[in-house]
Protein backbone atom coordinates (compact mmCIF):
# COMPACT_ATOMS: atom_id res chain seq x y z
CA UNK A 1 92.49 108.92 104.56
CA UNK A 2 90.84 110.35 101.45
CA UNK A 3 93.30 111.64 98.31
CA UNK A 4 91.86 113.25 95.20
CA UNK A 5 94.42 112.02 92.89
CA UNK A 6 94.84 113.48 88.65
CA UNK A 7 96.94 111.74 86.74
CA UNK A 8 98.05 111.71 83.02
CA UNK A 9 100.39 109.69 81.58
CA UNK A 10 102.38 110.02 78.30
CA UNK A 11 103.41 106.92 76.89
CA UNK A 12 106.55 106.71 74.10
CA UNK A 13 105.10 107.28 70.92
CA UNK A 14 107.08 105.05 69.18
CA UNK A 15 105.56 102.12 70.84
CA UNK A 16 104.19 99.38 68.61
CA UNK A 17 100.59 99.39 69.42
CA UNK A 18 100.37 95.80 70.98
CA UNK A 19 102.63 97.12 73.74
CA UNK A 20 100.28 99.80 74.45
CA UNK A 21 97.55 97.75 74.68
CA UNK A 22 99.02 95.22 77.17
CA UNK A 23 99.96 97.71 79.49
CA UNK A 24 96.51 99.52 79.41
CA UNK A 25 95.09 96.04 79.78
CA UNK A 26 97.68 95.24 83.27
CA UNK A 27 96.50 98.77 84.86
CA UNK A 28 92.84 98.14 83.99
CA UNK A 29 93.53 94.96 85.62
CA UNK A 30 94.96 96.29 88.73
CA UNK A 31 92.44 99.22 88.60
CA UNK A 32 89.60 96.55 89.07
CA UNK A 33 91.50 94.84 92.16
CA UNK A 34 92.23 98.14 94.05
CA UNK A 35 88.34 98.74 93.14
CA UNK A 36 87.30 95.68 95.03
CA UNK A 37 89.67 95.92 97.78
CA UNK A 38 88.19 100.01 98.48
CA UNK A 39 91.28 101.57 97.84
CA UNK A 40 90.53 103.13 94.50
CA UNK A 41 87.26 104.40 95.42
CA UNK A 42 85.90 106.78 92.02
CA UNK A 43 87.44 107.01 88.53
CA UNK A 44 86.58 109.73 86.19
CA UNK A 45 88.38 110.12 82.77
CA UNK A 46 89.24 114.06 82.04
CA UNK A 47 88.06 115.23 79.01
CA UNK A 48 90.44 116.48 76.35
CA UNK A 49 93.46 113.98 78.34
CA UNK A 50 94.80 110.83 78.72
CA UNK A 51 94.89 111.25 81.87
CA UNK A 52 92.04 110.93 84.95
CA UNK A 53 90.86 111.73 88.34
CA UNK A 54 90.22 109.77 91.08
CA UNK A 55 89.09 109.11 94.99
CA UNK A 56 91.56 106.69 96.42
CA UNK A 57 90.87 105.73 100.01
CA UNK A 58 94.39 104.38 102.20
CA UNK A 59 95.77 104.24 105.82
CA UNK A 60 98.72 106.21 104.68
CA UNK A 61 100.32 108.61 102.42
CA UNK A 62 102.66 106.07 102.24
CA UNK A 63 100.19 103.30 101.78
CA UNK A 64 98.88 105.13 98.73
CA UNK A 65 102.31 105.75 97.30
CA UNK A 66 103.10 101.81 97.40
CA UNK A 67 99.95 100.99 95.10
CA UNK A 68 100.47 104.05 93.04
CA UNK A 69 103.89 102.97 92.29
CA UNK A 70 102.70 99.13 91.26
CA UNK A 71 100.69 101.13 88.47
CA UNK A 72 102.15 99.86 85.15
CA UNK A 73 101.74 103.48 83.75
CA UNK A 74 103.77 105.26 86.78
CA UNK A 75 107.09 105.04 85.19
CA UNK A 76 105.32 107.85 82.37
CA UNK A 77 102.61 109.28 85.07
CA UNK A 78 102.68 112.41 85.97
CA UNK A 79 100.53 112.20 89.29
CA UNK A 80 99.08 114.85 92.04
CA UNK A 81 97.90 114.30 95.09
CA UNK A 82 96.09 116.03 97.03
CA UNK A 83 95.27 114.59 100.92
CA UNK A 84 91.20 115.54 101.55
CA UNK A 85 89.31 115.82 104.75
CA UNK A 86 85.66 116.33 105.35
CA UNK A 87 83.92 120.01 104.57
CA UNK A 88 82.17 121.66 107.34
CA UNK A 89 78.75 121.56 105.14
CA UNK A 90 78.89 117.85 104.27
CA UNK A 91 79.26 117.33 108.44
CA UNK A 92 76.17 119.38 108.47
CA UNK A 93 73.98 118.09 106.24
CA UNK A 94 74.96 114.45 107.49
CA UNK A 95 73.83 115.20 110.72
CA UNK A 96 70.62 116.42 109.76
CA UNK A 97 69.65 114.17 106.82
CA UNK A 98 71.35 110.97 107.69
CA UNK A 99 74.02 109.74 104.84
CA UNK A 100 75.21 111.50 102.00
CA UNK A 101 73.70 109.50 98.45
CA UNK A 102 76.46 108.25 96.48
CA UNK A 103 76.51 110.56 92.69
């Protein structure tokens, strides 16, 4: 199943800035492994936010909600998701021109 997920986090402000930085650096880390294992499948930052959106690929709702709950950010995520199937015109135009290029 397909999930366009946004997400934008707000982190305490009164935070020493090494603390900030290690827990950016732990969900870039576990950003790159659900990468490689195809769950997290496109990132895009949203301008004007810290916050993103992205194509996550899982069995299950709930499958999703166990990895987006190991994000070191969820505890000050605010996260929407939004299950997505395939449009009628993309099922067209893959059955007359073969695979859909990548953007």
């Amino acid at each position: 199943m397909l999930f366009l997920i946004r997400m934008a986090t707000n982190l305490p402000g009164d935070w020493p800035p090494e603390k900030t930085a290690e827990l950016r650096a732990r969900e870039l880390a576990l950003g790159l492994e659900y990468m490689e294992r195809g769950l997290l499948r496109r990132a895009f930052r949203t301008v004007g936010e810290d916050g993103n959106a992205s194509i996550w690929e899982a069995d299950s709702p709930e499958a999703l909600h166990e990895a987006l709950r190991a994000l070191p950010k969820f505890p000050w995520a605010r996260i929407t998701v939004t299950p997505l199937v395939e449009h009628p015109i993309e099922k067209s135009m893959k059955e007359k021109h073969g695979a859909i290029p990548n953007f």
